[in-house]
Protein backbone atom coordinates (compact mmCIF):
# COMPACT_ATOMS: atom_id res chain seq x y z
CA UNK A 1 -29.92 -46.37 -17.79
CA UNK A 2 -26.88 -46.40 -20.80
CA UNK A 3 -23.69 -46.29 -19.52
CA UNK A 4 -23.63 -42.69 -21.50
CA UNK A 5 -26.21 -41.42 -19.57
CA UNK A 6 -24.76 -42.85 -16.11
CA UNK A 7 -21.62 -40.86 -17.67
CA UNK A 8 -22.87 -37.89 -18.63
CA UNK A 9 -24.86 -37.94 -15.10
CA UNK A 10 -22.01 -38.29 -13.46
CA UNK A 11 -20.50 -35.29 -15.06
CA UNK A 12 -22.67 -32.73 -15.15
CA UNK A 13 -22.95 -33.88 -10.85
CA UNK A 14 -18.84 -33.54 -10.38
CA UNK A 15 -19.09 -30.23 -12.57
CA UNK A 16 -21.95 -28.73 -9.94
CA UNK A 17 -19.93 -29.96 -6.95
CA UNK A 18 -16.86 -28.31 -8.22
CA UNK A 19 -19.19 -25.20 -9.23
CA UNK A 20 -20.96 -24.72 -5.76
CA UNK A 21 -17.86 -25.58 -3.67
CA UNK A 22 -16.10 -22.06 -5.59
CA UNK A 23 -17.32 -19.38 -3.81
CA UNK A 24 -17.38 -15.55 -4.93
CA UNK A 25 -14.84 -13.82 -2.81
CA UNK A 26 -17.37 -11.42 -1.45
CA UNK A 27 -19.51 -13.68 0.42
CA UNK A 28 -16.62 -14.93 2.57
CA UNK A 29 -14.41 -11.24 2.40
CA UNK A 30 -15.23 -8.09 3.34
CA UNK A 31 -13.82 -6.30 0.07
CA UNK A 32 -14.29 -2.61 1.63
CA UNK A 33 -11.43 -3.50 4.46
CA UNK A 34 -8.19 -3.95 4.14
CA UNK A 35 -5.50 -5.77 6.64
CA UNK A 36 -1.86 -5.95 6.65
CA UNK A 37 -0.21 -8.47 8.31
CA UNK A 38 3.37 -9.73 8.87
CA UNK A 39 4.50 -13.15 9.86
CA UNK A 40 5.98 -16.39 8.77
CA UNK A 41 4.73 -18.74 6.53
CA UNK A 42 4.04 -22.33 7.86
CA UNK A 43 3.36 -23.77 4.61
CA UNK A 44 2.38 -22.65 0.65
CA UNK A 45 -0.05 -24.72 -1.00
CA UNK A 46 0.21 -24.17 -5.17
CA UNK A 47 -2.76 -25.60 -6.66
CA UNK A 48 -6.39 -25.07 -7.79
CA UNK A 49 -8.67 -23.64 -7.42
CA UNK A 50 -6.76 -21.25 -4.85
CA UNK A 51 -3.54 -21.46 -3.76
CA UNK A 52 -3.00 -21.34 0.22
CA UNK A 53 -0.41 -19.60 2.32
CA UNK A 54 -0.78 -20.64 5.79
CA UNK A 55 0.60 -17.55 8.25
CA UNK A 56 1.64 -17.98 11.80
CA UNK A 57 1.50 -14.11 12.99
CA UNK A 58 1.75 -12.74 16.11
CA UNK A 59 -0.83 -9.84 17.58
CA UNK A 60 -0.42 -6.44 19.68
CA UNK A 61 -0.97 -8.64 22.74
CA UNK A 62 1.82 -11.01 21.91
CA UNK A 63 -1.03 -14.01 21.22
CA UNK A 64 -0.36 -16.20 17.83
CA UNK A 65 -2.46 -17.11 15.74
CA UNK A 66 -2.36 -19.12 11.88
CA UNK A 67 -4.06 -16.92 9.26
CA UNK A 68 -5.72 -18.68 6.53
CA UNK A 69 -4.45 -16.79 3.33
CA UNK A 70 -6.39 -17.74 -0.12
CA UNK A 71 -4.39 -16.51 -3.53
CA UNK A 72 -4.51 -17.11 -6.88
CA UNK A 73 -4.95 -20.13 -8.85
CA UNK A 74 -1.94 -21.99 -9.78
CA UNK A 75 -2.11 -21.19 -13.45
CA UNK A 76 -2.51 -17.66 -12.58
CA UNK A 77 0.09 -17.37 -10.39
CA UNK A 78 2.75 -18.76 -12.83
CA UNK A 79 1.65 -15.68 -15.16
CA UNK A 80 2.85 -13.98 -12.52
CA UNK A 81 5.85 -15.29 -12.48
CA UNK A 82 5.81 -17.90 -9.06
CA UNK A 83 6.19 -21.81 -8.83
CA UNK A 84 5.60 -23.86 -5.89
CA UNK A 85 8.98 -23.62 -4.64
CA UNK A 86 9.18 -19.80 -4.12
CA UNK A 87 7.50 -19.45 -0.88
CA UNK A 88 8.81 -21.54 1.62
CA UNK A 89 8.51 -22.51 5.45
CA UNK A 90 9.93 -20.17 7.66
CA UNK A 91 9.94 -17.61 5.62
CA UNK A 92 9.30 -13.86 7.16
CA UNK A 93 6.49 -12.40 4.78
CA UNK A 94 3.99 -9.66 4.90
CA UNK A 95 0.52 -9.83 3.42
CA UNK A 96 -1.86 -7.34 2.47
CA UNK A 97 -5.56 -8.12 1.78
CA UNK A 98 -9.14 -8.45 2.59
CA UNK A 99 -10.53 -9.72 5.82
CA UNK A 100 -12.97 -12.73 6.09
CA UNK A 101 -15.85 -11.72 7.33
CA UNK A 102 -15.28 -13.80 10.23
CA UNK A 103 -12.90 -12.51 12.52
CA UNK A 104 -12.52 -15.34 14.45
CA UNK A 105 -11.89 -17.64 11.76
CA UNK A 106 -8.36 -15.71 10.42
CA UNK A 107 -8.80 -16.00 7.00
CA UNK A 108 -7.29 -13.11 4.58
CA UNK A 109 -7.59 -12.93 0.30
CA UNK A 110 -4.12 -11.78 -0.63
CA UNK A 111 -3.61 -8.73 -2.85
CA UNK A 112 -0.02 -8.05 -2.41
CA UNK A 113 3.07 -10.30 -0.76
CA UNK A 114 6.33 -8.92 -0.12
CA UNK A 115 9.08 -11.24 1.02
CA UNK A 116 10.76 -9.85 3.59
CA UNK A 117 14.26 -11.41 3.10
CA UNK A 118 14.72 -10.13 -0.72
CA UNK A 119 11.46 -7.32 -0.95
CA UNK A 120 10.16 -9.02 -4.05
CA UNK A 121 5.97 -7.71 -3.70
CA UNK A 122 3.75 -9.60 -6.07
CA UNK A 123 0.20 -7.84 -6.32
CA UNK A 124 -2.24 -9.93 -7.26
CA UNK A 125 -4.76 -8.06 -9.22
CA UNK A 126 -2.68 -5.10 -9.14
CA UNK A 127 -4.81 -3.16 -6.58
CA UNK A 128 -5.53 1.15 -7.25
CA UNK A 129 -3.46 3.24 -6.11
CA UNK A 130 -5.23 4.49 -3.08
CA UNK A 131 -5.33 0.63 -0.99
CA UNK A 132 -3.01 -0.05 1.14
CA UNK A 133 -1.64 -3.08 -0.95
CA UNK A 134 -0.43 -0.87 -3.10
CA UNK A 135 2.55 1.10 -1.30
């Protein structure tokens, strides 16, 4: 084997890895229910392919419990106007978005974040005007 084809191999394998490991968010979300939740963030991760917010929140029975919270891409979050220093530990947020379909697993897509302290809400799509996210 060249070394171009060893390349090229090599390649067109990272590309498939990095294809199969992105997931469409319906398989892992139920799209058709929405969940609000408000808590504090234990850490932001900016980056790609999905930026994390990590969500230590607090239930009805007074149990806690760290929500796994997928957003945007970094790219796409910076044409919305956020950095990776504009979400920061400690912070008092709430979250509105779709539920994986897991519930034991506390994971949430995010389609709107207000932060509490100054009420700045991003939505991200911009939901319709009959979700939740949207008010």
């Amino acid at each position: 084997m060249t070394r171009w084809t060893a390349l090229f191999v090599t390649g067109w394998t990272a590309l498939g890895l990095s294809l199969y490991a992105h997931h469409p968010v319906a398989e892992v979300y139920d799209e058709k229910q929405t969940l609000i939740l408000e808590g504090e963030v234990t850490s932001f991760l900016f980056g790609d392919p999905h930026s994390m917010v990590h969500l230590l929140v607090r239930d009805t029975d007074g149990d806690t419990h760290t929500w796994a919270v997928e957003w945007r891409a970094a790219l796409q979050l910076e044409q919305l106007g956020w950095n990776e220093t504009d979400l920061n530990e400690g912070e008092r947020v709430r979250i509105c978005g779709h539920p994986g379909r897991d519930p034991g697993a506390f994971r949430l897509y995010l389609r709107s974040l207000t932060q509490l302290a100054t009420g700045k809400t991003t939505l991200s799509p911009p939901p319709d005007a009959s979700t939740p996210c949207a008010r």
